[in-house]
C-alpha atoms as a PDB file:
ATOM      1  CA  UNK A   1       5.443  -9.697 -16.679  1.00  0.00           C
ATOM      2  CA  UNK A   2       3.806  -7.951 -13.510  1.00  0.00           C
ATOM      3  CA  UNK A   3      -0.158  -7.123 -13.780  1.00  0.00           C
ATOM      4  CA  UNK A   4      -1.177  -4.453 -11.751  1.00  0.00           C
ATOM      5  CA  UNK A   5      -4.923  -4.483 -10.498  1.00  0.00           C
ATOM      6  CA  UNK A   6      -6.297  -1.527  -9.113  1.00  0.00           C
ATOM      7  CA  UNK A   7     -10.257  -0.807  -7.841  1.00  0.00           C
ATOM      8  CA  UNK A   8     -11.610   1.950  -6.520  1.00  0.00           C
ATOM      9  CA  UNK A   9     -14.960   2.705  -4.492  1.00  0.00           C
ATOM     10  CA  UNK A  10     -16.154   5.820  -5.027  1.00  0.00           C
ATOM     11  CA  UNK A  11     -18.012   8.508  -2.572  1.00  0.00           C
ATOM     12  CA  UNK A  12     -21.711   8.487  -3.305  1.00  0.00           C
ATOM     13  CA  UNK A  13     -21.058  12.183  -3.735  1.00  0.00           C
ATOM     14  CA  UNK A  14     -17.778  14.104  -4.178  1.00  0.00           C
ATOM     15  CA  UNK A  15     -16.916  17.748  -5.490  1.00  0.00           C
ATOM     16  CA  UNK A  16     -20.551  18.247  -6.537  1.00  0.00           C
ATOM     17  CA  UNK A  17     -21.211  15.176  -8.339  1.00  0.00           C
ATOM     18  CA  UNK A  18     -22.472  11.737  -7.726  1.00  0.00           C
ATOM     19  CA  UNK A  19     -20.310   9.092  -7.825  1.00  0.00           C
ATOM     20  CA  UNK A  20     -22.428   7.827 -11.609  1.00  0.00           C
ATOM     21  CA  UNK A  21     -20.858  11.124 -12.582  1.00  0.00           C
ATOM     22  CA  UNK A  22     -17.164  10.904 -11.483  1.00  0.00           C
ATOM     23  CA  UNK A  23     -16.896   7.254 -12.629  1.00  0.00           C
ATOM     24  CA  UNK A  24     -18.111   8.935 -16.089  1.00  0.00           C
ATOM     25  CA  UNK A  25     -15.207  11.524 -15.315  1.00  0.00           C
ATOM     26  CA  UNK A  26     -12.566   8.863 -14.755  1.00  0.00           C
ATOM     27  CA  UNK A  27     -13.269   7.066 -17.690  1.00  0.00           C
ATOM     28  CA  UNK A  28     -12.788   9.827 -19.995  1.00  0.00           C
ATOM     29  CA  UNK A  29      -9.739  10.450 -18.117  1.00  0.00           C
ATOM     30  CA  UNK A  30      -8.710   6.851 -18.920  1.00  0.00           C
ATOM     31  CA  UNK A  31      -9.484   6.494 -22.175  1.00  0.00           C
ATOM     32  CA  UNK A  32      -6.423   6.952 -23.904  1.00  0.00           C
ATOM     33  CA  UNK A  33      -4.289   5.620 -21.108  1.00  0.00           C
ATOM     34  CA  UNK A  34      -2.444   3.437 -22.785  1.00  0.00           C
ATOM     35  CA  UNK A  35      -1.298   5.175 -26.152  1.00  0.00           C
ATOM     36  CA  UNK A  36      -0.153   7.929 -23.810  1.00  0.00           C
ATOM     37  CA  UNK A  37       1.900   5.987 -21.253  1.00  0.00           C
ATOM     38  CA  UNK A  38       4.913   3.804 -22.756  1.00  0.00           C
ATOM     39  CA  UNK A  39       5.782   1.486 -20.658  1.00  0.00           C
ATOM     40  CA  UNK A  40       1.931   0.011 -20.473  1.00  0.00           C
ATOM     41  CA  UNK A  41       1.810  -3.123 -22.444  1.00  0.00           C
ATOM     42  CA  UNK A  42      -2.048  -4.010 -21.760  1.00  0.00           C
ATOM     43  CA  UNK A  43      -4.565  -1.814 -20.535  1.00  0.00           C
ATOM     44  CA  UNK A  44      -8.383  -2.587 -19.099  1.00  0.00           C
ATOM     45  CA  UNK A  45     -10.711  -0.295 -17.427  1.00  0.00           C
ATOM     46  CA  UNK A  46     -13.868  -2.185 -16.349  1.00  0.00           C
ATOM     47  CA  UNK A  47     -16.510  -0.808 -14.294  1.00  0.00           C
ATOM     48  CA  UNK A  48     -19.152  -2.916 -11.954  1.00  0.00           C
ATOM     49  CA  UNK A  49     -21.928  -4.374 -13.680  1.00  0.00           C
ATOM     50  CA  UNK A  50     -25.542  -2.703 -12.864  1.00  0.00           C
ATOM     51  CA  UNK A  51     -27.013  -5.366 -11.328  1.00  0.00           C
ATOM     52  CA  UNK A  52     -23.548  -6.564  -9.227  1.00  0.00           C
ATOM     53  CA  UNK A  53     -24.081  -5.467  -5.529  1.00  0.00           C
ATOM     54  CA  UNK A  54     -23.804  -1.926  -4.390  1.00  0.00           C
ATOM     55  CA  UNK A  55     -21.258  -2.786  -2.100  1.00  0.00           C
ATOM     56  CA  UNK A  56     -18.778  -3.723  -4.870  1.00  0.00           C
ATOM     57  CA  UNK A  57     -16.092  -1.345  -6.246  1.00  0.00           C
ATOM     58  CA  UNK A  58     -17.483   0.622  -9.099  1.00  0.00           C
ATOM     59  CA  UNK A  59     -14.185   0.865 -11.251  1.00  0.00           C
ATOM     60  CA  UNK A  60     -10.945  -1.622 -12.010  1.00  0.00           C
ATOM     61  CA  UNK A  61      -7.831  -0.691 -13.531  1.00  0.00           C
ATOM     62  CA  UNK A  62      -5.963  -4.146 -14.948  1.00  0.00           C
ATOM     63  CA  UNK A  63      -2.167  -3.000 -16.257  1.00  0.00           C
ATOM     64  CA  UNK A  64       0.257  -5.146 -17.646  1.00  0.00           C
ATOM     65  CA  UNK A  65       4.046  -4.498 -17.628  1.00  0.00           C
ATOM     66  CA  UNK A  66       6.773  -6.092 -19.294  1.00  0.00           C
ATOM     67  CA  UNK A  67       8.814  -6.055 -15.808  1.00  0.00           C
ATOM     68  CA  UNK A  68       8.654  -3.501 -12.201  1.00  0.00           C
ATOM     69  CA  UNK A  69      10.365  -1.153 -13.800  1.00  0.00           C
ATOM     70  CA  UNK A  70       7.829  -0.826 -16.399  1.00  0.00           C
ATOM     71  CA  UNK A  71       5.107  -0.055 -13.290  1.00  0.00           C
ATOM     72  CA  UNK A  72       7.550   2.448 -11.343  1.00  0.00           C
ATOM     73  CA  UNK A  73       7.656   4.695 -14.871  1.00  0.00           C
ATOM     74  CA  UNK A  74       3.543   4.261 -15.043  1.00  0.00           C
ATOM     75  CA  UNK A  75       3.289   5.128 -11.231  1.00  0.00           C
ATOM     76  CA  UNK A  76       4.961   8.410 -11.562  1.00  0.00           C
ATOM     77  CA  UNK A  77       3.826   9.195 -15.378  1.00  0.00           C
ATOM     78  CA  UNK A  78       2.134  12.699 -15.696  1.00  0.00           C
ATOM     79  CA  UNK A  79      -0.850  10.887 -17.303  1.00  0.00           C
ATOM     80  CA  UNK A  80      -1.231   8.892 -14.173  1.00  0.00           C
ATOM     81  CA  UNK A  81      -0.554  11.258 -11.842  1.00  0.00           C
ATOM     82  CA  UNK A  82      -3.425  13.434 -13.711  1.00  0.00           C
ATOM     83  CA  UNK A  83      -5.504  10.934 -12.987  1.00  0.00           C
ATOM     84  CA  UNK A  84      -4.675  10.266  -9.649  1.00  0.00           C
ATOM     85  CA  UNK A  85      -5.311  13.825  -8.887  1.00  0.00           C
ATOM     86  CA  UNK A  86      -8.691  12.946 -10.297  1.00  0.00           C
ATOM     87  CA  UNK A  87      -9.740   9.757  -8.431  1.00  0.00           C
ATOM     88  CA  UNK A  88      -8.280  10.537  -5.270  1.00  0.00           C
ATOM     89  CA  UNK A  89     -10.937  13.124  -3.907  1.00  0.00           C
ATOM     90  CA  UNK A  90     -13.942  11.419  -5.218  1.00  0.00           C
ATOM     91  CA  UNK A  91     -13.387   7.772  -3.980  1.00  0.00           C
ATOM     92  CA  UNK A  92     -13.806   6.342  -0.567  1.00  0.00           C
ATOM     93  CA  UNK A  93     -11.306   2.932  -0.922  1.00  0.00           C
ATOM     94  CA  UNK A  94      -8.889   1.489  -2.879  1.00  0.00           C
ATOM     95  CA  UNK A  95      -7.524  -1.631  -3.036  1.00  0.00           C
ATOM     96  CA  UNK A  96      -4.547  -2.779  -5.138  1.00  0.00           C
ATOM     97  CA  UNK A  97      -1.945  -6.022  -6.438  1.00  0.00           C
ATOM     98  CA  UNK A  98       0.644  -5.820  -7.819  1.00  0.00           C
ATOM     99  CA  UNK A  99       2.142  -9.425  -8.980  1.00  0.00           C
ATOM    100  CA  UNK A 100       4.707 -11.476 -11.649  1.00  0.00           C
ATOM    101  CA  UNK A 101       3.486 -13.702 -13.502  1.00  0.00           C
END
């Protein structure tokens, strides 16, 4: 199995909105991630709690695949790249691992 943990800071402000609004935006992008993309066996989307520190990511993506190949179909799936097209503009870091276990 490989799990694939993404997070992602976001821009305090980015195409007009603040960064409360995109994560909004991202999550209604990710909502249905995993019915849509096949090779996903677990999905998580978890955003930062309220009271965590400001300085912490705002939004982590937790994937599980059955095997690498499973994650190289979800990196270039049109559902992900939608939502990379998304995220990209409006956040300031990520940071990502990718390992078997």
């Amino acid at each position: 199995m490989i799990k694939h943990i993404v997070m992602f800071k976001l821009k305090e402000e980015a195409n007009g909105k603040s960064a409360k609004e995109n994560l909004a935006g991202a999550l209604e992008l990710l909502k249905n991630f995993q019915e849509e993309i096949p090779s996903l066996v677990h999905f998580e989307a978890k955003t930062n709690h309220p009271e965590a520190p400001e300085s912490n990511y705002e939004l982590a993506l937790v994937c599980d695949f059955n095997d690498i190949q499973g994650l190289n179909e979800y990196q270039v799936h049109p559902v992900h790249k939608n939502f990379g097209a998304y995220i990209t503009p409006v956040r300031e870091n990520r940071a990502c691992i990718d390992y078997e276990y």
